[in-house]
C-alpha atoms as a PDB file:
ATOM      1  CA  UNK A   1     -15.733   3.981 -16.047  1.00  0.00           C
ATOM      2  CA  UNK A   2     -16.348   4.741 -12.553  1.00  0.00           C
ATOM      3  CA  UNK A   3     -18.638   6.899 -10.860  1.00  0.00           C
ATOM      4  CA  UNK A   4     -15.603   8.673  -8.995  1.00  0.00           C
ATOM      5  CA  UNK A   5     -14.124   9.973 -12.224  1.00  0.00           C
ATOM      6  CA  UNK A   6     -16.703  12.339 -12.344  1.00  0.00           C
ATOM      7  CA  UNK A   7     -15.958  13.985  -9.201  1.00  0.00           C
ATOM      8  CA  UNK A   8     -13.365  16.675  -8.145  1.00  0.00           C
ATOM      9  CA  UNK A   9      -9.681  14.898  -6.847  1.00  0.00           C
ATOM     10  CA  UNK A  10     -10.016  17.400  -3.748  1.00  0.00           C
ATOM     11  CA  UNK A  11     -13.202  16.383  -2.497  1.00  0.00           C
ATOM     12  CA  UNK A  12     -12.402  12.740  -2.858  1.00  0.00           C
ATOM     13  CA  UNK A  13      -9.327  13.130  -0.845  1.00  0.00           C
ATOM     14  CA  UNK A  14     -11.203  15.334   2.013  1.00  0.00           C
ATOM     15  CA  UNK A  15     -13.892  12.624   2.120  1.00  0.00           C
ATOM     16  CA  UNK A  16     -10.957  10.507   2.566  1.00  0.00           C
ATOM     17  CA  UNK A  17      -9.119  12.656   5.233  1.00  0.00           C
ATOM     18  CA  UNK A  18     -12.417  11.962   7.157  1.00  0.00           C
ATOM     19  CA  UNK A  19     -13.113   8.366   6.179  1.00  0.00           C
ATOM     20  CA  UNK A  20      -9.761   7.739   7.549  1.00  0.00           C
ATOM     21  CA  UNK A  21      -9.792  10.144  10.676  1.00  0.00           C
ATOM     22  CA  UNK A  22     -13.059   9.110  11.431  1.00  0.00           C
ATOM     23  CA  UNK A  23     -13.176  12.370  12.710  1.00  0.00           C
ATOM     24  CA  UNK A  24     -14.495  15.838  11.584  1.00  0.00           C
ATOM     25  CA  UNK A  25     -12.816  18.052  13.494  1.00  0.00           C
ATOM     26  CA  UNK A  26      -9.068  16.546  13.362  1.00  0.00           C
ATOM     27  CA  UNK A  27     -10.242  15.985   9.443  1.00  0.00           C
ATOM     28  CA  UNK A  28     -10.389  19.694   9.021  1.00  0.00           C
ATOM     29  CA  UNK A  29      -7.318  20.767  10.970  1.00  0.00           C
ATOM     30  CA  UNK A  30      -5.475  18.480   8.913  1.00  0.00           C
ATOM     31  CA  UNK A  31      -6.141  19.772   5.774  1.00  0.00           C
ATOM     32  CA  UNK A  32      -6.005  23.284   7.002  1.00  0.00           C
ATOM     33  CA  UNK A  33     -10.070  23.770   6.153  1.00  0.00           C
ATOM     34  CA  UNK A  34     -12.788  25.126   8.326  1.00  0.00           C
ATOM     35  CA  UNK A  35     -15.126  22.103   9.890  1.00  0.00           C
ATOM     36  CA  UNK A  36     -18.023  23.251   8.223  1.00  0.00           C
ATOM     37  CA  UNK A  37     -16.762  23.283   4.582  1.00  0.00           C
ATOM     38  CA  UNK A  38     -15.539  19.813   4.859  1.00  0.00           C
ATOM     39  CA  UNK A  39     -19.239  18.400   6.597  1.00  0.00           C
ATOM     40  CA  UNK A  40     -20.788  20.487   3.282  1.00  0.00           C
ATOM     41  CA  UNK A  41     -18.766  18.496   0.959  1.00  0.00           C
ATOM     42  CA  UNK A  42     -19.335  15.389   2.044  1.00  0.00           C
ATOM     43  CA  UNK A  43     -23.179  16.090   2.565  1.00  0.00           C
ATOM     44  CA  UNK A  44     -22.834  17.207  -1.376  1.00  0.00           C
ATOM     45  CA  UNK A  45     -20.707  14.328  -1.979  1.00  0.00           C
ATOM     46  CA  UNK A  46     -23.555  11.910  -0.360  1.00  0.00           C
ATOM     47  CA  UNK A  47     -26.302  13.468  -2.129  1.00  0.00           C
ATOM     48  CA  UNK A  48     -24.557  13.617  -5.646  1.00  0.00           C
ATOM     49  CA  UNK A  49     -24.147   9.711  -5.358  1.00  0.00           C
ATOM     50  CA  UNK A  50     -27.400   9.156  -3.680  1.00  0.00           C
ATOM     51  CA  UNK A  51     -25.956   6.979  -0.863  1.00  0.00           C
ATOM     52  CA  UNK A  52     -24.631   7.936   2.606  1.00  0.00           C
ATOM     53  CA  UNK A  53     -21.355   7.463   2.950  1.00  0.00           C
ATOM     54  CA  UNK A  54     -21.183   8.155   7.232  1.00  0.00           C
ATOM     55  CA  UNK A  55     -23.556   6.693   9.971  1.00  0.00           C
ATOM     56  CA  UNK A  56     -26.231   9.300  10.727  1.00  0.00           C
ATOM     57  CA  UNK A  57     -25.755  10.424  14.273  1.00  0.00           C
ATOM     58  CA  UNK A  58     -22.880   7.973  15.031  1.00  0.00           C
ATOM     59  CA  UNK A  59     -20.796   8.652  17.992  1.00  0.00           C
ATOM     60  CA  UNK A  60     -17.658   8.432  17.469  1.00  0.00           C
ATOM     61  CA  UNK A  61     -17.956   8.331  13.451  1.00  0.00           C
ATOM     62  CA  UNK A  62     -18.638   5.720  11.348  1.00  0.00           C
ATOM     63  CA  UNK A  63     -18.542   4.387   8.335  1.00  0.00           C
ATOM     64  CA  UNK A  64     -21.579   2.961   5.993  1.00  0.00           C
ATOM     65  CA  UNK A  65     -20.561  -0.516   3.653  1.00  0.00           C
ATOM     66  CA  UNK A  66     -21.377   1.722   1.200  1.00  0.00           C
ATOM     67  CA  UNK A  67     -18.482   4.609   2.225  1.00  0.00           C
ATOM     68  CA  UNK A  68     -16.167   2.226   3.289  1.00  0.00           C
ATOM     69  CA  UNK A  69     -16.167   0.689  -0.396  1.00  0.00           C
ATOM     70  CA  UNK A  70     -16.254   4.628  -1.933  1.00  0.00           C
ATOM     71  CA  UNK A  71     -12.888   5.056   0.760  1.00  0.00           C
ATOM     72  CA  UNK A  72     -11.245   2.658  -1.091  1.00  0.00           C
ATOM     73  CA  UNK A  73     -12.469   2.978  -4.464  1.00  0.00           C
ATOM     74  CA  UNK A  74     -11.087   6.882  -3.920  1.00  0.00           C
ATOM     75  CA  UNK A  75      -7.795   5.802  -2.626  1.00  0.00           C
ATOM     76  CA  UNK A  76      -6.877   4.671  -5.612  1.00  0.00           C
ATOM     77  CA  UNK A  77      -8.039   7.321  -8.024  1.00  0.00           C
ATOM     78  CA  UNK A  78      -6.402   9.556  -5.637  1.00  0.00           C
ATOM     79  CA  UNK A  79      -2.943   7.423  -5.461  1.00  0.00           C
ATOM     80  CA  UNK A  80      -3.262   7.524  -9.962  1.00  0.00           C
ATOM     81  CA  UNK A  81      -4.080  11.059 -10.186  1.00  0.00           C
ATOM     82  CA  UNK A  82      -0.672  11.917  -7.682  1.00  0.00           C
ATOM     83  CA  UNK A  83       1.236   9.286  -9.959  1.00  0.00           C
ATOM     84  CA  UNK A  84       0.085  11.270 -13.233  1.00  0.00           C
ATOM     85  CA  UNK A  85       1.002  14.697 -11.479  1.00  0.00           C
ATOM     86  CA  UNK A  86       4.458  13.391 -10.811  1.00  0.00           C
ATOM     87  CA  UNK A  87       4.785  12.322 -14.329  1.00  0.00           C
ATOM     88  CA  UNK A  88       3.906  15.553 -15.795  1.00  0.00           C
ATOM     89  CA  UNK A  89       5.738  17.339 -13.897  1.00  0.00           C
ATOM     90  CA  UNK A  90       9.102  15.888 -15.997  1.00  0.00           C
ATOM     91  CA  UNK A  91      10.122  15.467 -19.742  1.00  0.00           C
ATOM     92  CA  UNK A  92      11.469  12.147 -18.608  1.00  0.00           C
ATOM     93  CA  UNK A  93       9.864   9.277 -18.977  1.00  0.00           C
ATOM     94  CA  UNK A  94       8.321   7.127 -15.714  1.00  0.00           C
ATOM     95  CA  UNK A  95      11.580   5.935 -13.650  1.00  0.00           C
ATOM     96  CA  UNK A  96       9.887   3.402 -11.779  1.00  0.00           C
ATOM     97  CA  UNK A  97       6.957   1.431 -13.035  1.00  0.00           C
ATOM     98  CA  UNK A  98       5.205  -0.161 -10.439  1.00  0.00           C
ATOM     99  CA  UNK A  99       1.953  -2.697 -11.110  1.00  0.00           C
ATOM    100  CA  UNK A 100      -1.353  -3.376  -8.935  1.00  0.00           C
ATOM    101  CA  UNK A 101      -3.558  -6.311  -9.271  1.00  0.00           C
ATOM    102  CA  UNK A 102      -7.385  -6.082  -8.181  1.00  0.00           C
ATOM    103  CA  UNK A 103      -8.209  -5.470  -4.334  1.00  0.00           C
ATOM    104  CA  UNK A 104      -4.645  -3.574  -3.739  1.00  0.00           C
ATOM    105  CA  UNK A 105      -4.162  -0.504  -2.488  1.00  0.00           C
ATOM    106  CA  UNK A 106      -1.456   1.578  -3.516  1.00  0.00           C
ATOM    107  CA  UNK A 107      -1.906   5.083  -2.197  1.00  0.00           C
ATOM    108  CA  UNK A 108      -0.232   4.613   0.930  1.00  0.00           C
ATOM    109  CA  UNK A 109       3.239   3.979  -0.859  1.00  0.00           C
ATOM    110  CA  UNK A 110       3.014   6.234  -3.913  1.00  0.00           C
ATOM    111  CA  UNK A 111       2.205   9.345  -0.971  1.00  0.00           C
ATOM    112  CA  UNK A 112       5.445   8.604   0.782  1.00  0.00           C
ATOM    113  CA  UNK A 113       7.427   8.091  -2.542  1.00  0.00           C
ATOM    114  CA  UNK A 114       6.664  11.481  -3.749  1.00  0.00           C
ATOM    115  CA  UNK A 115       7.380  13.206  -1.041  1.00  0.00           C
ATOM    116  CA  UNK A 116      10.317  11.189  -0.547  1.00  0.00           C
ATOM    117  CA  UNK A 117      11.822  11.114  -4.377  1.00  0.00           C
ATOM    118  CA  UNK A 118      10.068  13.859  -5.563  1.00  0.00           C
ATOM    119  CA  UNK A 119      12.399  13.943  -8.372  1.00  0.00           C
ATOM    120  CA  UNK A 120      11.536  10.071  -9.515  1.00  0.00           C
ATOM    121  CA  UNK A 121       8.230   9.641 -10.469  1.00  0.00           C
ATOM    122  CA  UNK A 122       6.610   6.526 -10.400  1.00  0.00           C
ATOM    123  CA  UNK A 123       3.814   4.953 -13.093  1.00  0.00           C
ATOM    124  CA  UNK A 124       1.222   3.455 -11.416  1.00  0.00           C
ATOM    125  CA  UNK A 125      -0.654   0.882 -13.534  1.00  0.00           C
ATOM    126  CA  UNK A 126      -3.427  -1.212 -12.980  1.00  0.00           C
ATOM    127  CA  UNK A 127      -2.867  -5.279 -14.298  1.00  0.00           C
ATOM    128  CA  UNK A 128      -5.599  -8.039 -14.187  1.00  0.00           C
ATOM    129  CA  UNK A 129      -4.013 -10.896 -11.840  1.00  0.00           C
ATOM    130  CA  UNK A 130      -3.812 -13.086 -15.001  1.00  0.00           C
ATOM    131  CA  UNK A 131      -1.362 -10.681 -16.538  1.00  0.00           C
ATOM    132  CA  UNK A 132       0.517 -10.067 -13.257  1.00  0.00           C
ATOM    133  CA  UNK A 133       3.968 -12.648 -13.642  1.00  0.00           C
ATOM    134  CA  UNK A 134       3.882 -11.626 -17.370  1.00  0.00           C
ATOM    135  CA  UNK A 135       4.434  -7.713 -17.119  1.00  0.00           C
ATOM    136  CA  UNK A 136       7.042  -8.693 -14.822  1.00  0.00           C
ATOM    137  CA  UNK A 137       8.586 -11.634 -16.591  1.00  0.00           C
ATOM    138  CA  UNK A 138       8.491  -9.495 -20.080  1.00  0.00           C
ATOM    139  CA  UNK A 139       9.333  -6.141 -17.869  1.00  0.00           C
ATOM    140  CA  UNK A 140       6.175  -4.107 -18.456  1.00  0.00           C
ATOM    141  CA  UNK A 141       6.535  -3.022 -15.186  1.00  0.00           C
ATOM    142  CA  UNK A 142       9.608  -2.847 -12.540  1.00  0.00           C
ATOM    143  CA  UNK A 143       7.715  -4.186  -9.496  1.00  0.00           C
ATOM    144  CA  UNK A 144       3.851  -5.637  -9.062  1.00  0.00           C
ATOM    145  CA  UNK A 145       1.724  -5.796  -6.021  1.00  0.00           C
ATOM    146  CA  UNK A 146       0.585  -9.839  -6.977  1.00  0.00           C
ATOM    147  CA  UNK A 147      -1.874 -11.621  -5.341  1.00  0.00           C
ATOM    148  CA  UNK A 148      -0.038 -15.357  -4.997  1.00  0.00           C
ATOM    149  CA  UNK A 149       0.838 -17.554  -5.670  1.00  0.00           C
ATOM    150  CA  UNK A 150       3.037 -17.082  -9.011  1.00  0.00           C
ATOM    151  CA  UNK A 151       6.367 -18.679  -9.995  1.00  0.00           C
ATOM    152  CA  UNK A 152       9.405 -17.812  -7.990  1.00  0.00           C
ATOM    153  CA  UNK A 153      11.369 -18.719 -10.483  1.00  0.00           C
ATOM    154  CA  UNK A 154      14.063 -16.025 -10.569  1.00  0.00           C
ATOM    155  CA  UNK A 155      11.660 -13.385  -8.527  1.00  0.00           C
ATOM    156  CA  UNK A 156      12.024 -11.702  -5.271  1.00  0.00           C
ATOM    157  CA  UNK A 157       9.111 -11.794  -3.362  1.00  0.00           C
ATOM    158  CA  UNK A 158       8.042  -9.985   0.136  1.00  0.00           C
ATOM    159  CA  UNK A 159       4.520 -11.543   1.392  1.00  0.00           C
ATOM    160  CA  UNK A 160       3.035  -8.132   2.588  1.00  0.00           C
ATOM    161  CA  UNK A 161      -0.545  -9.068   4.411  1.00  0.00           C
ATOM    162  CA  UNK A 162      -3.405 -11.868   4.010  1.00  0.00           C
ATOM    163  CA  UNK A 163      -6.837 -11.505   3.359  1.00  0.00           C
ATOM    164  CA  UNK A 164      -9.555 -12.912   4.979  1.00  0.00           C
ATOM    165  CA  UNK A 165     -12.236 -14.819   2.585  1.00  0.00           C
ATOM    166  CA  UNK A 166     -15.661 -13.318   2.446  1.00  0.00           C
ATOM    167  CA  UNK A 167     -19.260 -15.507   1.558  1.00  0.00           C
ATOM    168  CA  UNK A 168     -20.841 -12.931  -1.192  1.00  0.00           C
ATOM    169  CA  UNK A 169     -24.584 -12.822  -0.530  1.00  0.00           C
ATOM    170  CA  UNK A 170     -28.525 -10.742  -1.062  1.00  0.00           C
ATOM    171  CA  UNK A 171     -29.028  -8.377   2.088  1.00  0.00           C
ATOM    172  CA  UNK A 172     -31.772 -10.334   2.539  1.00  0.00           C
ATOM    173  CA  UNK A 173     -30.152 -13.409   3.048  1.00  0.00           C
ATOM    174  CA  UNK A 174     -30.389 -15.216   6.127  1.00  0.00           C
ATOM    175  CA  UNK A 175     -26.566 -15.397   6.148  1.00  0.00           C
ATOM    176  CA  UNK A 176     -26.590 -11.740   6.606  1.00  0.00           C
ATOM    177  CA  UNK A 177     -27.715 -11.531  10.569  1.00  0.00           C
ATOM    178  CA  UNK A 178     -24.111 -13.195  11.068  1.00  0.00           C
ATOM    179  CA  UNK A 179     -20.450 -12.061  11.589  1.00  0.00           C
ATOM    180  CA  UNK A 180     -18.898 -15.170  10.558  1.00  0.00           C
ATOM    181  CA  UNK A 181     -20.108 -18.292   8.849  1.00  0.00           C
ATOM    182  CA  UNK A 182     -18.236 -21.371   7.636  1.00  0.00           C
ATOM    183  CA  UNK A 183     -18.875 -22.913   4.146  1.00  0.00           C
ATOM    184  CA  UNK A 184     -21.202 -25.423   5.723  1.00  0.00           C
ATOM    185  CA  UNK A 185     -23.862 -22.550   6.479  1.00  0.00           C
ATOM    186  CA  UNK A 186     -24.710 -22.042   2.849  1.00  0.00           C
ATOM    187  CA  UNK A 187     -23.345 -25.871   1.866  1.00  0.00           C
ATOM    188  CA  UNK A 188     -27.138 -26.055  -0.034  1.00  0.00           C
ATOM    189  CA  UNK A 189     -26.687 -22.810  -1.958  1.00  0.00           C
ATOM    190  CA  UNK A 190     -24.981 -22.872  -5.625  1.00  0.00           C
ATOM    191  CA  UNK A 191     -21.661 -21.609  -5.404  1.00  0.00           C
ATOM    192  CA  UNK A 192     -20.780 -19.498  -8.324  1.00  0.00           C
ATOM    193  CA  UNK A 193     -16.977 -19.914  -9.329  1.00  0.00           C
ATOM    194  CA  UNK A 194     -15.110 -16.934  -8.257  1.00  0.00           C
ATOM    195  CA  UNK A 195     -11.839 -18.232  -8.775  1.00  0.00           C
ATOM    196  CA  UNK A 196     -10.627 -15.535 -11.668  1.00  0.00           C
ATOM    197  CA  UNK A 197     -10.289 -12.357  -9.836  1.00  0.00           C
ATOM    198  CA  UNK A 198     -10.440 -10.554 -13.123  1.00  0.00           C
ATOM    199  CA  UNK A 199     -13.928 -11.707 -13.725  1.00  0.00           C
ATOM    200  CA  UNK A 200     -15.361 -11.738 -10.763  1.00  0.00           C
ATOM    201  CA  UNK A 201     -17.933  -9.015 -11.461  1.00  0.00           C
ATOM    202  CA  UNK A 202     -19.640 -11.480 -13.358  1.00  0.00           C
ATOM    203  CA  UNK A 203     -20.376 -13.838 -10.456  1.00  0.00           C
ATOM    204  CA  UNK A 204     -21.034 -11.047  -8.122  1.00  0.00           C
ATOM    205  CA  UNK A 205     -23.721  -9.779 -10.455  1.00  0.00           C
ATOM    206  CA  UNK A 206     -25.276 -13.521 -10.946  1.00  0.00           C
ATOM    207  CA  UNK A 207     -25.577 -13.365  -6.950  1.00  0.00           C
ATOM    208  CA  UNK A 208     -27.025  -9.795  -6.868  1.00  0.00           C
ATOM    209  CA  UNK A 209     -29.841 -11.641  -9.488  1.00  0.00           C
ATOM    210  CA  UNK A 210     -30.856 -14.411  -6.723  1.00  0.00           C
ATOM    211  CA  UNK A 211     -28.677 -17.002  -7.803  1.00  0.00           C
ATOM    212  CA  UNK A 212     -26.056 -18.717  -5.601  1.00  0.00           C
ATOM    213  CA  UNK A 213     -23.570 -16.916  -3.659  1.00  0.00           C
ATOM    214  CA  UNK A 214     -19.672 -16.291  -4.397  1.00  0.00           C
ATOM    215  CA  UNK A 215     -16.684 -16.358  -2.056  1.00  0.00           C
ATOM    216  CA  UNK A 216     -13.851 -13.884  -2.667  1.00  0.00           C
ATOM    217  CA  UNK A 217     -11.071 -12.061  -0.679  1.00  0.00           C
ATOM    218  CA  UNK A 218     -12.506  -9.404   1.053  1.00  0.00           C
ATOM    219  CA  UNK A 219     -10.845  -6.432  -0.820  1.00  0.00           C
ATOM    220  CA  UNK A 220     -12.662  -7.697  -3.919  1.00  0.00           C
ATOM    221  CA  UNK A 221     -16.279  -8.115  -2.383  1.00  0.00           C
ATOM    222  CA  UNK A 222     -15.394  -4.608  -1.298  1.00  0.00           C
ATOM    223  CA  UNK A 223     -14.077  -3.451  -4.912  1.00  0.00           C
ATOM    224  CA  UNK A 224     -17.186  -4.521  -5.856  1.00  0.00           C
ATOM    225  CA  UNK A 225     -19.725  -3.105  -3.372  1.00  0.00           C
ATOM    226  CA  UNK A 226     -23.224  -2.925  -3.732  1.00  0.00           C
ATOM    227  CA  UNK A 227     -26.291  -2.099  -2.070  1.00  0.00           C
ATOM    228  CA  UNK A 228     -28.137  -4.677  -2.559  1.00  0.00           C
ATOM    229  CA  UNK A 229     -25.311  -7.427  -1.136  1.00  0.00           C
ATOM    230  CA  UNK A 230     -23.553  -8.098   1.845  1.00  0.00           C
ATOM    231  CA  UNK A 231     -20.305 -10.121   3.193  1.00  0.00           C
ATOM    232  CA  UNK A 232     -19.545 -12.118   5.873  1.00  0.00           C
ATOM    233  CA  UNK A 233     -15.997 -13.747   6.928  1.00  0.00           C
ATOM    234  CA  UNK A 234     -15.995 -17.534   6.117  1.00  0.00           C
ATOM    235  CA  UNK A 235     -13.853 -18.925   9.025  1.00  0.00           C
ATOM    236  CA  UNK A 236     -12.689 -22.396   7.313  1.00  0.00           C
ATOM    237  CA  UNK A 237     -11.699 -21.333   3.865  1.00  0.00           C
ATOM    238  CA  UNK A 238      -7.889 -20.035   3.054  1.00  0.00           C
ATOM    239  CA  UNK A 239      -6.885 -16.786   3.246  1.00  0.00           C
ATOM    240  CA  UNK A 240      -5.304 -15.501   0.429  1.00  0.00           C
ATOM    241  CA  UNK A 241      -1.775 -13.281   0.247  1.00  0.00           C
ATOM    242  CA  UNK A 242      -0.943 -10.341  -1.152  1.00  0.00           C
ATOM    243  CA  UNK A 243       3.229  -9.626  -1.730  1.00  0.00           C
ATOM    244  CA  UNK A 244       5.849  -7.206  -4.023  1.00  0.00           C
ATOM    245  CA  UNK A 245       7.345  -8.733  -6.477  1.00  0.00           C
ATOM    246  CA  UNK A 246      10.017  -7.849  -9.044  1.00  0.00           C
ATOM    247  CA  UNK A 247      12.210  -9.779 -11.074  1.00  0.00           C
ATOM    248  CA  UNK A 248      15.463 -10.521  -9.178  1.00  0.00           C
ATOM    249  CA  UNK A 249      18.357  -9.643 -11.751  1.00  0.00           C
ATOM    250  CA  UNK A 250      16.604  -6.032 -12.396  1.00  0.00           C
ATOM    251  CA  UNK A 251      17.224  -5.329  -8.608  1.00  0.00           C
ATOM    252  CA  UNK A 252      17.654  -1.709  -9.259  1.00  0.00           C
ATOM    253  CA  UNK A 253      18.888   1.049  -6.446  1.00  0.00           C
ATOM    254  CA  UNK A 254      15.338   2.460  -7.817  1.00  0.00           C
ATOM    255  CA  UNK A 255      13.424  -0.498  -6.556  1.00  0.00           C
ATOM    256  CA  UNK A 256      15.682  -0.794  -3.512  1.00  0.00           C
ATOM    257  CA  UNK A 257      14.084   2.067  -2.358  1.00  0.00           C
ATOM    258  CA  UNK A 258      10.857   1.075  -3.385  1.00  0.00           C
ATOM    259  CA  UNK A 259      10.926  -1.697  -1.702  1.00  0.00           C
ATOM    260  CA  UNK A 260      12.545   0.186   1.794  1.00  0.00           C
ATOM    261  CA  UNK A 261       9.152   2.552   1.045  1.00  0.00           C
ATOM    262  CA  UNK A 262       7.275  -0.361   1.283  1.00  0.00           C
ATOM    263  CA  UNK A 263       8.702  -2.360   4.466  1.00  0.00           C
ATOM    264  CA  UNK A 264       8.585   0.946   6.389  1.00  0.00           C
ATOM    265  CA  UNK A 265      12.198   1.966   6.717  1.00  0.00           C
ATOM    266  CA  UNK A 266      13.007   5.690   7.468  1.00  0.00           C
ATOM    267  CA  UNK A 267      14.442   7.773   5.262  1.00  0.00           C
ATOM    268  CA  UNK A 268      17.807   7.715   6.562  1.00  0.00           C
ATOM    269  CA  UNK A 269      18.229   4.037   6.573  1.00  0.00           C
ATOM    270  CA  UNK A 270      21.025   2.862   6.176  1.00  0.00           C
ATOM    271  CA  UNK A 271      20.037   0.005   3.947  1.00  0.00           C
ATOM    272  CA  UNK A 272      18.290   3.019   1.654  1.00  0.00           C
ATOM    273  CA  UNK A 273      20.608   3.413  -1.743  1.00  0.00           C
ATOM    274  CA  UNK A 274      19.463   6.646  -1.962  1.00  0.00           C
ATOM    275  CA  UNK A 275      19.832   7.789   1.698  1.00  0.00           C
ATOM    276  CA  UNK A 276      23.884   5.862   1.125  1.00  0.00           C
ATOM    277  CA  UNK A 277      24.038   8.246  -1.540  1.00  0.00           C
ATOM    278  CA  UNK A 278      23.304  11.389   0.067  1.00  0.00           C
ATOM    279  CA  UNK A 279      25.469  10.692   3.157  1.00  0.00           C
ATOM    280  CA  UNK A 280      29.575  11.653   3.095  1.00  0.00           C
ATOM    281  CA  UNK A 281      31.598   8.516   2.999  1.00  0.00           C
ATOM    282  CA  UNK A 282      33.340   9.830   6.748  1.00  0.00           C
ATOM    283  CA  UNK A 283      37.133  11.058   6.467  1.00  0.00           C
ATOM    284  CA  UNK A 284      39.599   8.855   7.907  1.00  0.00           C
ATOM    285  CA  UNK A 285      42.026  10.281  10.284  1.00  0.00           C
ATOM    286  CA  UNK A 286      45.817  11.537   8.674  1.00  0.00           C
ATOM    287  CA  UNK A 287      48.268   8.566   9.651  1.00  0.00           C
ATOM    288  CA  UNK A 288      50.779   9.938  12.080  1.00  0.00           C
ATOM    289  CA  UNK A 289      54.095  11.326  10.599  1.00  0.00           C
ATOM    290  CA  UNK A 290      56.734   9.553  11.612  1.00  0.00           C
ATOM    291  CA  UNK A 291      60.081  11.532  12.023  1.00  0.00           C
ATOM    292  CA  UNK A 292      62.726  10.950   9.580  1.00  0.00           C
ATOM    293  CA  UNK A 293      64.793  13.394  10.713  1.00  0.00           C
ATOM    294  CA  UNK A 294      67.689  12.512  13.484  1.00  0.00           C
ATOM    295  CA  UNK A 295      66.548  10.145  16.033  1.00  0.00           C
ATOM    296  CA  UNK A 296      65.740  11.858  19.635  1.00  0.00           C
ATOM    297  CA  UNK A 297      68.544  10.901  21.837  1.00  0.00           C
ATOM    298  CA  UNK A 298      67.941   8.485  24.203  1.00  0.00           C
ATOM    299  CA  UNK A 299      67.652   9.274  27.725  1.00  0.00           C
ATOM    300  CA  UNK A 300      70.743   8.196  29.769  1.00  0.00           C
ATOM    301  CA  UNK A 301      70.275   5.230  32.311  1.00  0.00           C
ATOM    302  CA  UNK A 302      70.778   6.541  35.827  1.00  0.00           C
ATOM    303  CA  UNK A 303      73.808   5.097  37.506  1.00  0.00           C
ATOM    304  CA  UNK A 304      72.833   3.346  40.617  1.00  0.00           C
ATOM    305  CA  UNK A 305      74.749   4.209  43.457  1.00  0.00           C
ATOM    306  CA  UNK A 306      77.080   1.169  45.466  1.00  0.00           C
ATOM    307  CA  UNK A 307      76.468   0.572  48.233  1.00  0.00           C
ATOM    308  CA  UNK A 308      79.681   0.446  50.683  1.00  0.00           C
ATOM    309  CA  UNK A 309      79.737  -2.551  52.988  1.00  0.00           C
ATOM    310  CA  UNK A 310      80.039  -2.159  56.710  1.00  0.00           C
END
């Protein structure tokens, strides 16, 4: 369980508001709430999980590791508690299942598909990577956030963003003083085999204990946060890619718009089935009549004059 669940879907989302802001005041204004009652629940919020969660004294704001992981850790219980409001709010099942593997974050889209289909709601699950290609192949869900590769066989995929890899390490580690490091900085420490995202925690916890280090993507070192670790970019090993994917013959007009949520087109495009929808097909112009009455007479040729000779 995590230690979010605990705590109030309104304060998570002002700490957010803040955490994204990175500013108090605009914070406030935005979600129409004095200054003061927003710095009190995030001073609440840091002392109920015993960690700050901004820089002290930091001009302009910042954020600690340990708020930037909470930001993101809130995101999502923030985008799954506006996917279960949607869902209540109709006797119909889910119209639009959409999957998330580890590390992805899915509030962004789910905000702007509410407000956009409010009408649709969407179910927002959570899938290990492993099981990513088979809730799509078996149509669990209707689209997944994967992390690739996986099989293109038959499956429409949009590469979204990369991730940079991240060296897993004590705070204590000398590793730690630096930005950036390349694999053969800690070439004499025991690499622990991070290679299934869905067990990761495992490896993370074996470095936490003293032993070896672990390279990941950086969303997951994040997903993972503690205070007693640190991360620095490894500059010579792959990145990895996160993409949408969805089964090409279910191309729905549902995950057409999904998908135009998700590449950033407005609301009126024109590639949107639902904004196509919505729009009148324009009226074409009456032909002209022709007359079928009795033909206008024709005008009469005027006679040119001769001229007389001399």
């Amino acid at each position: 369980m995590s230690r979010l669940e605990s705590i109030d879907v309104t304060r998570l989302r002002w700490f957010v508001a803040v955490a994204e802001e990175l500013h108090f005041a605009r914070a406030a204004k935005g979600l129409g709430i004095s200054r003061q009652r927003l710095s009190q629940t995030v001073i609440d919020l840091e002392q109920e999980l015993g960690t700050k969660l901004f820089v002290p004294g930091a001009q302009p704001t910042q954020l600690t590791e340990d708020g930037a992981a909470l930001r993101d850790e809130a995101r999502e219980l923030i985008a799954r508690a506006d996917a279960a409001v949607v869902a209540e709010q109709t006797d119909e099942p889910a119209a639009l299942r959409v999957g998330f593997v580890p590390g992805v974050t899915v509030s962004k889209w789910t905000r702007i598909w509410a407000e956009r289909f409010p009408e649709t709601p969407l179910e927002v699950l959570a899938l290990p990577m492993g099981e990513q290609e088979t809730a799509l192949r078996e149509g669990a869900v209707d689209l997944c956030f994967v992390r690739l590769p996986i099989d293109r066989d038959g499956m429409s995929v949009i590469p979204l963003y990369r991730e940079l890899p991240v060296v897993v390490v004590p705070k204590d580690h000398p590793i730690s003083v630096f930005e950036q490091v390349s694999t053969a900085d800690f070439a004499d420490e025991r690499r622990q085999d991070a290679s299934d995202i869905d067990a990761v925690a495992g490896a993370i916890e074996l470095v936490a204990a003293g032993v070896g280090v672990a390279v990941v993507p950086h969303s997951i070192a994040r997903l993972h946060a503690r205070r007693d670790l640190v991360y620095r970019t490894v500059t010579d090993v792959d990145e990895t890619e996160i993409a949408l994917a969805w089964p090409t013959d279910r191309t729905t007009d549902l995950v057409e718009d999904f998908v135009g949520v998700v590449r950033g087109r407005s609301e009126r495009s024109s590639r949107s089935p639902a904004a196509r929808a919505k729009s009148p097909e324009p009226q074409k112009k009456p032909a002209a009549k022709r007359s079928v009455g009795r033909p206008s007479p024709a005008r009469k040729p005027v006679a040119k004059k001769k001229r007389r000779g001399r």
